[in-house]
C-alpha atoms as a PDB file:
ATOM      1  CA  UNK A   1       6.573  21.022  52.300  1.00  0.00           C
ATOM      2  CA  UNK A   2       2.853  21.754  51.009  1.00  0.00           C
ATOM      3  CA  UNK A   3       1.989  23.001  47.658  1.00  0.00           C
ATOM      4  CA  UNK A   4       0.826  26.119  49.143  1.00  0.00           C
ATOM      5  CA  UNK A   5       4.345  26.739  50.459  1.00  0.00           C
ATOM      6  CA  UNK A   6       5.793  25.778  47.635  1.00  0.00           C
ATOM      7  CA  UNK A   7       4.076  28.422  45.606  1.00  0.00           C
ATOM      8  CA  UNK A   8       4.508  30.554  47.604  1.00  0.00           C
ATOM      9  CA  UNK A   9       8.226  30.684  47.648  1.00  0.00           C
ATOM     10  CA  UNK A  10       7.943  30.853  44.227  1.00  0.00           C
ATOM     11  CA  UNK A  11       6.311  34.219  43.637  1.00  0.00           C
ATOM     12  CA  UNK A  12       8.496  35.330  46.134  1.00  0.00           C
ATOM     13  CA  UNK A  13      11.222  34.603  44.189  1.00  0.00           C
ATOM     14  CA  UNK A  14       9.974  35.536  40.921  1.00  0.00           C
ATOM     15  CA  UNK A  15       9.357  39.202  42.093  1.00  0.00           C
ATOM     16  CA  UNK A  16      12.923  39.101  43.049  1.00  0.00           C
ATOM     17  CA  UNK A  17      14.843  41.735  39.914  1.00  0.00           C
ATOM     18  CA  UNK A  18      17.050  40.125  38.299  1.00  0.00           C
ATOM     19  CA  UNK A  19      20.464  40.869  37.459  1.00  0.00           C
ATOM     20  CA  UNK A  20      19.333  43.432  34.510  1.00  0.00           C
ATOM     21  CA  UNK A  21      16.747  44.930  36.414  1.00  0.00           C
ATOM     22  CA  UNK A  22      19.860  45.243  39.524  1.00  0.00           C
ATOM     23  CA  UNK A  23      22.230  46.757  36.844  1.00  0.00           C
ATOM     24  CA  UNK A  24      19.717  49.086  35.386  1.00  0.00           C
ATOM     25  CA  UNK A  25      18.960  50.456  38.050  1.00  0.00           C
ATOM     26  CA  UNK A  26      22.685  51.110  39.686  1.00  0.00           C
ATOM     27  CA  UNK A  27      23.146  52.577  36.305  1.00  0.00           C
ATOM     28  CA  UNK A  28      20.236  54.802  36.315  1.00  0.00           C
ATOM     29  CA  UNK A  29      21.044  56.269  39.605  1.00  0.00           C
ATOM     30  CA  UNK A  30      24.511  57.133  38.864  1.00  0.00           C
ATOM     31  CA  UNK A  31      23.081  58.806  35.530  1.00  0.00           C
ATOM     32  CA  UNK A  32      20.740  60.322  37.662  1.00  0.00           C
ATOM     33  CA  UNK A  33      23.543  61.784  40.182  1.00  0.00           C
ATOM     34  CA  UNK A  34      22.079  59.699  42.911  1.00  0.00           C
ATOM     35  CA  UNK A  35      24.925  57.629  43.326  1.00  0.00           C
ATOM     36  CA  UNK A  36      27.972  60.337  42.769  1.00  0.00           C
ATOM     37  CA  UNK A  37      31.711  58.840  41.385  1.00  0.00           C
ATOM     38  CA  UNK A  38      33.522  56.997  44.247  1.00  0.00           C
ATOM     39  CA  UNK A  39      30.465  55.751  45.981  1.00  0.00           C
ATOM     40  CA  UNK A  40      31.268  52.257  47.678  1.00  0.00           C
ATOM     41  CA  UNK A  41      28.677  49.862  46.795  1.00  0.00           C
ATOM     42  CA  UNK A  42      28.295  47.650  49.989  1.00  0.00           C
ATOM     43  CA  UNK A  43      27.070  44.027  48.854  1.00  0.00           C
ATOM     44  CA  UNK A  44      24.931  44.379  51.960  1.00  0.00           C
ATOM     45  CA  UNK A  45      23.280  47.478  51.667  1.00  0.00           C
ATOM     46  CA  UNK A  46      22.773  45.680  48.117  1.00  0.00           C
ATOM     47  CA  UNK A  47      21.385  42.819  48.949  1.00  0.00           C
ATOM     48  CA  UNK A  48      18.605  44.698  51.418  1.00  0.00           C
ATOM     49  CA  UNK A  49      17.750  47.168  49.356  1.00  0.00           C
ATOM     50  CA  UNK A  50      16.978  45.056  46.232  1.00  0.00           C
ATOM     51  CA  UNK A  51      15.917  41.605  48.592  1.00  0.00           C
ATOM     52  CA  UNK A  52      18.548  39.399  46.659  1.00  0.00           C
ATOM     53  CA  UNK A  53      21.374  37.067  47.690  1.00  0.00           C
ATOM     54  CA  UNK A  54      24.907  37.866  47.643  1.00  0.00           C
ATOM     55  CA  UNK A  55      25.600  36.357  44.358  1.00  0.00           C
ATOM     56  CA  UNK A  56      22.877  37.367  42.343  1.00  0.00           C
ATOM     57  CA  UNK A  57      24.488  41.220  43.958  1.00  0.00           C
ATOM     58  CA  UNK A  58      27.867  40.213  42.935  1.00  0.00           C
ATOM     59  CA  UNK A  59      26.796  38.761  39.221  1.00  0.00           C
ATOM     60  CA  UNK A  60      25.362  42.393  39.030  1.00  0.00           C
ATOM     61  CA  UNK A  61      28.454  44.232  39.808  1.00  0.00           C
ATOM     62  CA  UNK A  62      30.689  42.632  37.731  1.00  0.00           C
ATOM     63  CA  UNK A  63      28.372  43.149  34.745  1.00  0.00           C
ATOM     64  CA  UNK A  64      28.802  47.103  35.669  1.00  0.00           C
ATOM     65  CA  UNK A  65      32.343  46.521  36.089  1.00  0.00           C
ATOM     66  CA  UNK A  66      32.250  45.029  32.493  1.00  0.00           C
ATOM     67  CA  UNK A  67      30.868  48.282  31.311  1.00  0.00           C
ATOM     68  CA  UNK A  68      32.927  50.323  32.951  1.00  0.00           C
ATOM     69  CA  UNK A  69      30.488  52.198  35.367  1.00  0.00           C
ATOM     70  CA  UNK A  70      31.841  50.207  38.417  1.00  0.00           C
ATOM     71  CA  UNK A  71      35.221  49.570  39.704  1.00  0.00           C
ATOM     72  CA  UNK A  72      36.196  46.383  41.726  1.00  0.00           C
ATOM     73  CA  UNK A  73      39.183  46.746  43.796  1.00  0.00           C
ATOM     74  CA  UNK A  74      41.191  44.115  45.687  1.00  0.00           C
ATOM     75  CA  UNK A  75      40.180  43.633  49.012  1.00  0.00           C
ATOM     76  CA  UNK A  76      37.969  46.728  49.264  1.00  0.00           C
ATOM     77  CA  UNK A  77      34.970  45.675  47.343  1.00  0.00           C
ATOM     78  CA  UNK A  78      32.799  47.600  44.448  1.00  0.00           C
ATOM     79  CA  UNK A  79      32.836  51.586  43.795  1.00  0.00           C
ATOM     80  CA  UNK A  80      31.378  53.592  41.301  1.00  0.00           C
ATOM     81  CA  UNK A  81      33.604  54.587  38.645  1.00  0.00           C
ATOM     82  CA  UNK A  82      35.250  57.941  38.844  1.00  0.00           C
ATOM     83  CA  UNK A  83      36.591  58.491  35.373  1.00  0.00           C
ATOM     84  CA  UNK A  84      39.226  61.604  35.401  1.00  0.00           C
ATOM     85  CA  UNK A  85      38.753  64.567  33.311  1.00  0.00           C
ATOM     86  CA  UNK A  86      41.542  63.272  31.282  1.00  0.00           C
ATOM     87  CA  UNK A  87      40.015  59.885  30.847  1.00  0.00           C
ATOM     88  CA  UNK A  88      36.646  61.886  30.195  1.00  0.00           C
ATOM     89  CA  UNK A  89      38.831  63.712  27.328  1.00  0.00           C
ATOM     90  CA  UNK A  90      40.365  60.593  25.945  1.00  0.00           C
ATOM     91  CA  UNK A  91      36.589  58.851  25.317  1.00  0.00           C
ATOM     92  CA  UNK A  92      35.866  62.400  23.351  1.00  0.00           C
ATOM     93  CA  UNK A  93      39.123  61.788  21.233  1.00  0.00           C
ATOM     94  CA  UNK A  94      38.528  58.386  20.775  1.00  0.00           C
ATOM     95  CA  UNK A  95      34.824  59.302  19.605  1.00  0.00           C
ATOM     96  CA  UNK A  96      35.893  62.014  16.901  1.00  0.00           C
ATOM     97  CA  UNK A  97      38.372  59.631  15.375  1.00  0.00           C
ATOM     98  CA  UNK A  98      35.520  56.886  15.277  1.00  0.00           C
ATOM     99  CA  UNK A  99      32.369  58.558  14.766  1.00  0.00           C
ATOM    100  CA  UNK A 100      32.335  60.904  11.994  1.00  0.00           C
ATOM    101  CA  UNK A 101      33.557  57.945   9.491  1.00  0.00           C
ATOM    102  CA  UNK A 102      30.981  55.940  10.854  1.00  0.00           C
ATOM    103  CA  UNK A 103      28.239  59.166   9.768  1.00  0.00           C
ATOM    104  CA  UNK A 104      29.907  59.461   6.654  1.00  0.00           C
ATOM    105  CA  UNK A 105      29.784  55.494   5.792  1.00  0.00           C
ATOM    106  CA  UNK A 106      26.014  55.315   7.488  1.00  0.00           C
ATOM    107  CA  UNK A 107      24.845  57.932   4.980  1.00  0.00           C
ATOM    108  CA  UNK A 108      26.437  56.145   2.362  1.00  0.00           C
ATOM    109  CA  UNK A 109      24.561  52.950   3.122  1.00  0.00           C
ATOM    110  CA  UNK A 110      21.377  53.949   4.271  1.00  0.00           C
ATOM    111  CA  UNK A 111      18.129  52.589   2.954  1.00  0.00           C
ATOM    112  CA  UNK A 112      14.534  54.613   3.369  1.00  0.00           C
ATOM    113  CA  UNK A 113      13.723  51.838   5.944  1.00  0.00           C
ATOM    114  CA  UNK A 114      17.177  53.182   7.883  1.00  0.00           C
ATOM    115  CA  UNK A 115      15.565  56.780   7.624  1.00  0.00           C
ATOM    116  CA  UNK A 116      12.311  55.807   9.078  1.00  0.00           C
ATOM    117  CA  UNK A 117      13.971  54.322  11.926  1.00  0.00           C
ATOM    118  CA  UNK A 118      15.743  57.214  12.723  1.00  0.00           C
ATOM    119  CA  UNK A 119      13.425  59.628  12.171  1.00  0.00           C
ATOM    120  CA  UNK A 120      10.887  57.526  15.242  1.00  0.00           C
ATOM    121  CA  UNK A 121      13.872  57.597  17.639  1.00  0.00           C
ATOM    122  CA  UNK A 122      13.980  61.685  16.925  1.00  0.00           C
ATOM    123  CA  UNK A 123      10.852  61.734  17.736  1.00  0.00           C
ATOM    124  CA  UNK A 124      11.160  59.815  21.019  1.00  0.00           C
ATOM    125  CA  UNK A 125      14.017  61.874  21.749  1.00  0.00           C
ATOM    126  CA  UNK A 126      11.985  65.289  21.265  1.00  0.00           C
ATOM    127  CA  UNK A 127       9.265  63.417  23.742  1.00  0.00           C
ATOM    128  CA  UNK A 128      11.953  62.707  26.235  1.00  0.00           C
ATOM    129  CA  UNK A 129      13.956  66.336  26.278  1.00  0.00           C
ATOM    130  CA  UNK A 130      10.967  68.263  25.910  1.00  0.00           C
ATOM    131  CA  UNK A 131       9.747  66.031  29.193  1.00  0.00           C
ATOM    132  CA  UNK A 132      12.162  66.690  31.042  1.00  0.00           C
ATOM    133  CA  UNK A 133      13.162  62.911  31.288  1.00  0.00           C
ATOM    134  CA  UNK A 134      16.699  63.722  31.121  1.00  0.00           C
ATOM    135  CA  UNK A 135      17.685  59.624  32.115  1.00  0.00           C
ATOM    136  CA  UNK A 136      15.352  58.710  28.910  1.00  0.00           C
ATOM    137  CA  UNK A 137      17.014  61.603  26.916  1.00  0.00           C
ATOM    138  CA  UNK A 138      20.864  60.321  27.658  1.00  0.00           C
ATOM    139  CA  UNK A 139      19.412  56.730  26.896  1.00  0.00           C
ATOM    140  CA  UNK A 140      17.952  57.856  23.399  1.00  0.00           C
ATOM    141  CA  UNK A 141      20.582  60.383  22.804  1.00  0.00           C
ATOM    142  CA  UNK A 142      23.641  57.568  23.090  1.00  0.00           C
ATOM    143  CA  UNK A 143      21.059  54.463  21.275  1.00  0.00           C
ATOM    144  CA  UNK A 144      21.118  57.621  18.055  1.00  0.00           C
ATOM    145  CA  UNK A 145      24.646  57.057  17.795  1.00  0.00           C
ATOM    146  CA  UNK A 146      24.486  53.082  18.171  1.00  0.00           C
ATOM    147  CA  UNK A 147      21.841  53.436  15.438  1.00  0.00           C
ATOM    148  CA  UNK A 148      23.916  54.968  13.160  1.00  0.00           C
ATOM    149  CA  UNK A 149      27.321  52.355  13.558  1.00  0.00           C
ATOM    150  CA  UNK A 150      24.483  49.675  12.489  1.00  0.00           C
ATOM    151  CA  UNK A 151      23.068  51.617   9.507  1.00  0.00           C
ATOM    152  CA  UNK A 152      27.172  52.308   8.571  1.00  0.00           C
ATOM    153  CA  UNK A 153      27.312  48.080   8.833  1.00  0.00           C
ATOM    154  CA  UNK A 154      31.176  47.659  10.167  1.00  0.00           C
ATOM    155  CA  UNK A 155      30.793  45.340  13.143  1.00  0.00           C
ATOM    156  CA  UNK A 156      33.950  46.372  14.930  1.00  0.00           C
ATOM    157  CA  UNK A 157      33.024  50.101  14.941  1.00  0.00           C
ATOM    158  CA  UNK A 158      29.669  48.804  16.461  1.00  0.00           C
ATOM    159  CA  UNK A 159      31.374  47.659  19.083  1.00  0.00           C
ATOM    160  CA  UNK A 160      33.247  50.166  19.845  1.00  0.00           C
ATOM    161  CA  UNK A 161      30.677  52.894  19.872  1.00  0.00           C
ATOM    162  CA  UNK A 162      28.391  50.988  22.288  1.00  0.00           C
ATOM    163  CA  UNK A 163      31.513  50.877  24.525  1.00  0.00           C
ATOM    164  CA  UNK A 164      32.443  54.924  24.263  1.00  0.00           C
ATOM    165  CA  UNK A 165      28.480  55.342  24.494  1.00  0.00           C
ATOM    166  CA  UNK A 166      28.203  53.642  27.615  1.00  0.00           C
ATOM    167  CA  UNK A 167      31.070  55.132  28.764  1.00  0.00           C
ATOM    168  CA  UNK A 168      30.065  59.095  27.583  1.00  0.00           C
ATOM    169  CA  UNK A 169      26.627  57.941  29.395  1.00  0.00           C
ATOM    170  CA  UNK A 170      28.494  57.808  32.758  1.00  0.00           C
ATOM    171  CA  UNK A 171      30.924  60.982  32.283  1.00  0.00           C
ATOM    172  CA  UNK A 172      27.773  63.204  31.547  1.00  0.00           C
ATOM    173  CA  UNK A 173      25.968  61.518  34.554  1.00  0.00           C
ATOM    174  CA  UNK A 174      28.705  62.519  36.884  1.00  0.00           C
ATOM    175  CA  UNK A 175      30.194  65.923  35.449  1.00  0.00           C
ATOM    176  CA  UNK A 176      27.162  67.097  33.595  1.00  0.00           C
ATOM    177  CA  UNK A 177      24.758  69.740  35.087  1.00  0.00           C
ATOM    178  CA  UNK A 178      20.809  68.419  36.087  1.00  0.00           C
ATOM    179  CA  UNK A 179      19.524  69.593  33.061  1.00  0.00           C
ATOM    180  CA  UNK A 180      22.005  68.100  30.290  1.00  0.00           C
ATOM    181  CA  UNK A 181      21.822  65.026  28.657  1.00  0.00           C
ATOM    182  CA  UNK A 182      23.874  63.836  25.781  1.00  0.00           C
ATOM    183  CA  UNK A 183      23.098  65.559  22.987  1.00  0.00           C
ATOM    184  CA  UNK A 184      21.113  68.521  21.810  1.00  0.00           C
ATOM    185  CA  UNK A 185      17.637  68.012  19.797  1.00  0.00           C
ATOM    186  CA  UNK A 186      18.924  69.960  17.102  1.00  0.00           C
ATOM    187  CA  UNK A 187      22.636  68.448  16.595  1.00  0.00           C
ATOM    188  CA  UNK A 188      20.943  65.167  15.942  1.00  0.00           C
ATOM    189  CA  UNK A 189      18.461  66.955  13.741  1.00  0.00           C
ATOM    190  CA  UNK A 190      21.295  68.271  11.738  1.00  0.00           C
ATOM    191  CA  UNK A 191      22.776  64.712  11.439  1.00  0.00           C
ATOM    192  CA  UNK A 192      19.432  63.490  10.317  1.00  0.00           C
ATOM    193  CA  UNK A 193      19.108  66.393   7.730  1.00  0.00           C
ATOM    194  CA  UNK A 194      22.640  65.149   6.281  1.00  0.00           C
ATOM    195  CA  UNK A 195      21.201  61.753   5.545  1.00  0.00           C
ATOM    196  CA  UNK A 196      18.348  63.299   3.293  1.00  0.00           C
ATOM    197  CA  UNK A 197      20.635  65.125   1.434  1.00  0.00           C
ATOM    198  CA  UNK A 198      22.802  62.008   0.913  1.00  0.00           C
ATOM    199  CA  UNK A 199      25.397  64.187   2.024  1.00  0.00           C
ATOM    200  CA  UNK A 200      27.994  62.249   3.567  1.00  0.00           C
ATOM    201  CA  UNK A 201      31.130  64.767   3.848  1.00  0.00           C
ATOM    202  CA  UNK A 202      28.071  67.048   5.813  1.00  0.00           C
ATOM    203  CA  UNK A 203      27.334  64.326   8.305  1.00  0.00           C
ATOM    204  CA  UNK A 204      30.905  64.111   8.972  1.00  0.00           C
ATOM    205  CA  UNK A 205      30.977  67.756   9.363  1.00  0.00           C
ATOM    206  CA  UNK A 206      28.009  67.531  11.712  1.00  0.00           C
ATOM    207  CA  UNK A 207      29.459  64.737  14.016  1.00  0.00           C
ATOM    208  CA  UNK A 208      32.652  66.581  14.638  1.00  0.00           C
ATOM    209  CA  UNK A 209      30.508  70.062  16.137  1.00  0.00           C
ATOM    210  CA  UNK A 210      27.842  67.358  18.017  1.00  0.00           C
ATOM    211  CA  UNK A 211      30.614  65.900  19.322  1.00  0.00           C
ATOM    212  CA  UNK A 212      32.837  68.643  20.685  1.00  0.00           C
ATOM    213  CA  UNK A 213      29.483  70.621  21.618  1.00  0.00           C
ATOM    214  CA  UNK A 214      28.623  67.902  24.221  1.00  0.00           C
ATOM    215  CA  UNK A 215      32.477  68.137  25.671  1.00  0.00           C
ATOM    216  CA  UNK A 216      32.514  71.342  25.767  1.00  0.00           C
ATOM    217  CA  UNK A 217      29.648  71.831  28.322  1.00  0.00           C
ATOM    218  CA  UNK A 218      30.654  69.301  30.913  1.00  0.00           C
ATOM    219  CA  UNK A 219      31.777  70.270  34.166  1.00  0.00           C
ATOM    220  CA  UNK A 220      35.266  68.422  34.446  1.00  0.00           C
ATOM    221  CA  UNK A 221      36.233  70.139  37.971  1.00  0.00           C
ATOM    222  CA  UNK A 222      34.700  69.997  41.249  1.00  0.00           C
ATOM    223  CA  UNK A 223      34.210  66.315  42.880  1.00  0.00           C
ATOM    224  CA  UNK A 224      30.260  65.130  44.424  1.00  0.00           C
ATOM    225  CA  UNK A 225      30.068  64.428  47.677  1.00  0.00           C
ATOM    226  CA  UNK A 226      29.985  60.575  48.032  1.00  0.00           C
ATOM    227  CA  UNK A 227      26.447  59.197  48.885  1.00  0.00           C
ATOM    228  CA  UNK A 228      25.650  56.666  51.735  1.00  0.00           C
ATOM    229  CA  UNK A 229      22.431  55.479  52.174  1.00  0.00           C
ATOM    230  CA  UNK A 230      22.032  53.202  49.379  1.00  0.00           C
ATOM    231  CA  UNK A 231      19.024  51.498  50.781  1.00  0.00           C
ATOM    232  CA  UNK A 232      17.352  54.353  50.800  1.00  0.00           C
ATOM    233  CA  UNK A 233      18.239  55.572  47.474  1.00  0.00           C
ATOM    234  CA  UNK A 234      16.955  52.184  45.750  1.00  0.00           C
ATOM    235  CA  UNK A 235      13.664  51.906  48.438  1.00  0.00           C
ATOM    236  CA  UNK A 236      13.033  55.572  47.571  1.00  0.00           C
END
């Protein structure tokens, strides 16, 4: 085999997406109501929409499935998640027990660098909503709430939130309308206003309404209508 070949073959494969780029954009789509709950995810379709192998398909789907937003079953192969409105409730319940210590303890322990990082994200988040970028807005709105379980500096609440973040990302994708995204410009503006104030019973306060505001305008009835195509959704 010449050089020229050989080179070749490697651009070829170094345009290829990796496994990331594959789950990013699976994700995106779902979060985008492209892909609706219950969508089967055909490792075929897969590999000829994104121009991968099998495995690099399957290494991809089982990082979703690690995240929740895709379920492997037995003998029938790779679906979208299709969380139930009472699983959907349960992530909500497990979020106000979590989340408004973690405000209270991030106020607590914030330093004027922490406010200056949150106070850039709000304004990427303003950019986003006010865009009408509503994948960018749920992607800022959850990364807010990340931000503040590292500014309150427990590493097992960390954890956790990423997990019910990811998992909130998904349950607004599917049951919310077009236009919503996580959270509301001026809930996290409220938050933020908390932190100046070194008020940290008010950020408390705050989380609870953000968080039962966002539940309370989801759509937990009425199932999608399963998509097909998936090469042409990831071509398009």
């Amino acid at each position: 085999m010449d050089h020229v070949t050989v080179a070749a073959e490697h651009s070829i494969r170094a345009e290829e997406p990796g496994e990331e780029e594959i789950v990013d954009r699976i994700f995106e789509a779902i979060i985008d109501q492209r892909l609706p709950p219950g969508t089967k995810l055909s490792e075929a379709a897969l590999c000829e929409a994104f121009g991968v192998g099998r495995m690099r398909i399957r290494q991809s789907l089982l990082l979703l499935a690690s995240r929740q937003v895709v379920e492997l079953q037995p003998n029938r192969g790779a679906f979208v998640a299709s969380p139930s409105t009472g699983e959907a409730r349960e992530v909500f319940e497990a979020r106000l027990m979590i989340e408004p210590n973690v405000a209270r303890l991030a106020v607590e322990r914030a330093t004027e660098a922490d406010l200056a990082t949150l106070q850039r994200h709000l304004a990427l988040e303003h950019a986003a909503h006010h865009g009408s970028k509503r994948r960018e807005a749920i992607r800022l709105s959850g990364q807010f709430h990340v931000l503040l379980a590292e500014i309150a500096g427990n590493a097992v609440a960390l954890r956790m939130v990423k997990e019910l973040v990811t998992r909130t990302s998904l349950i607004i994708g599917i049951f919310g309308s077009p236009g919503v995204s996580n959270c509301r410009d001026e809930d996290h503006d409220e938050i933020f206003g908390t932190f100046r104030n070194r008020d940290p019973e008010a950020a408390s306060r705050a989380m609870v309404a953000h968080l039962k505001h966002i539940q309370d305008h989801l759509e937990l009835s009425g199932p999608m209508e399963a998509a097909s195509d998936l090469v042409a959704i990831f071509r398009s």
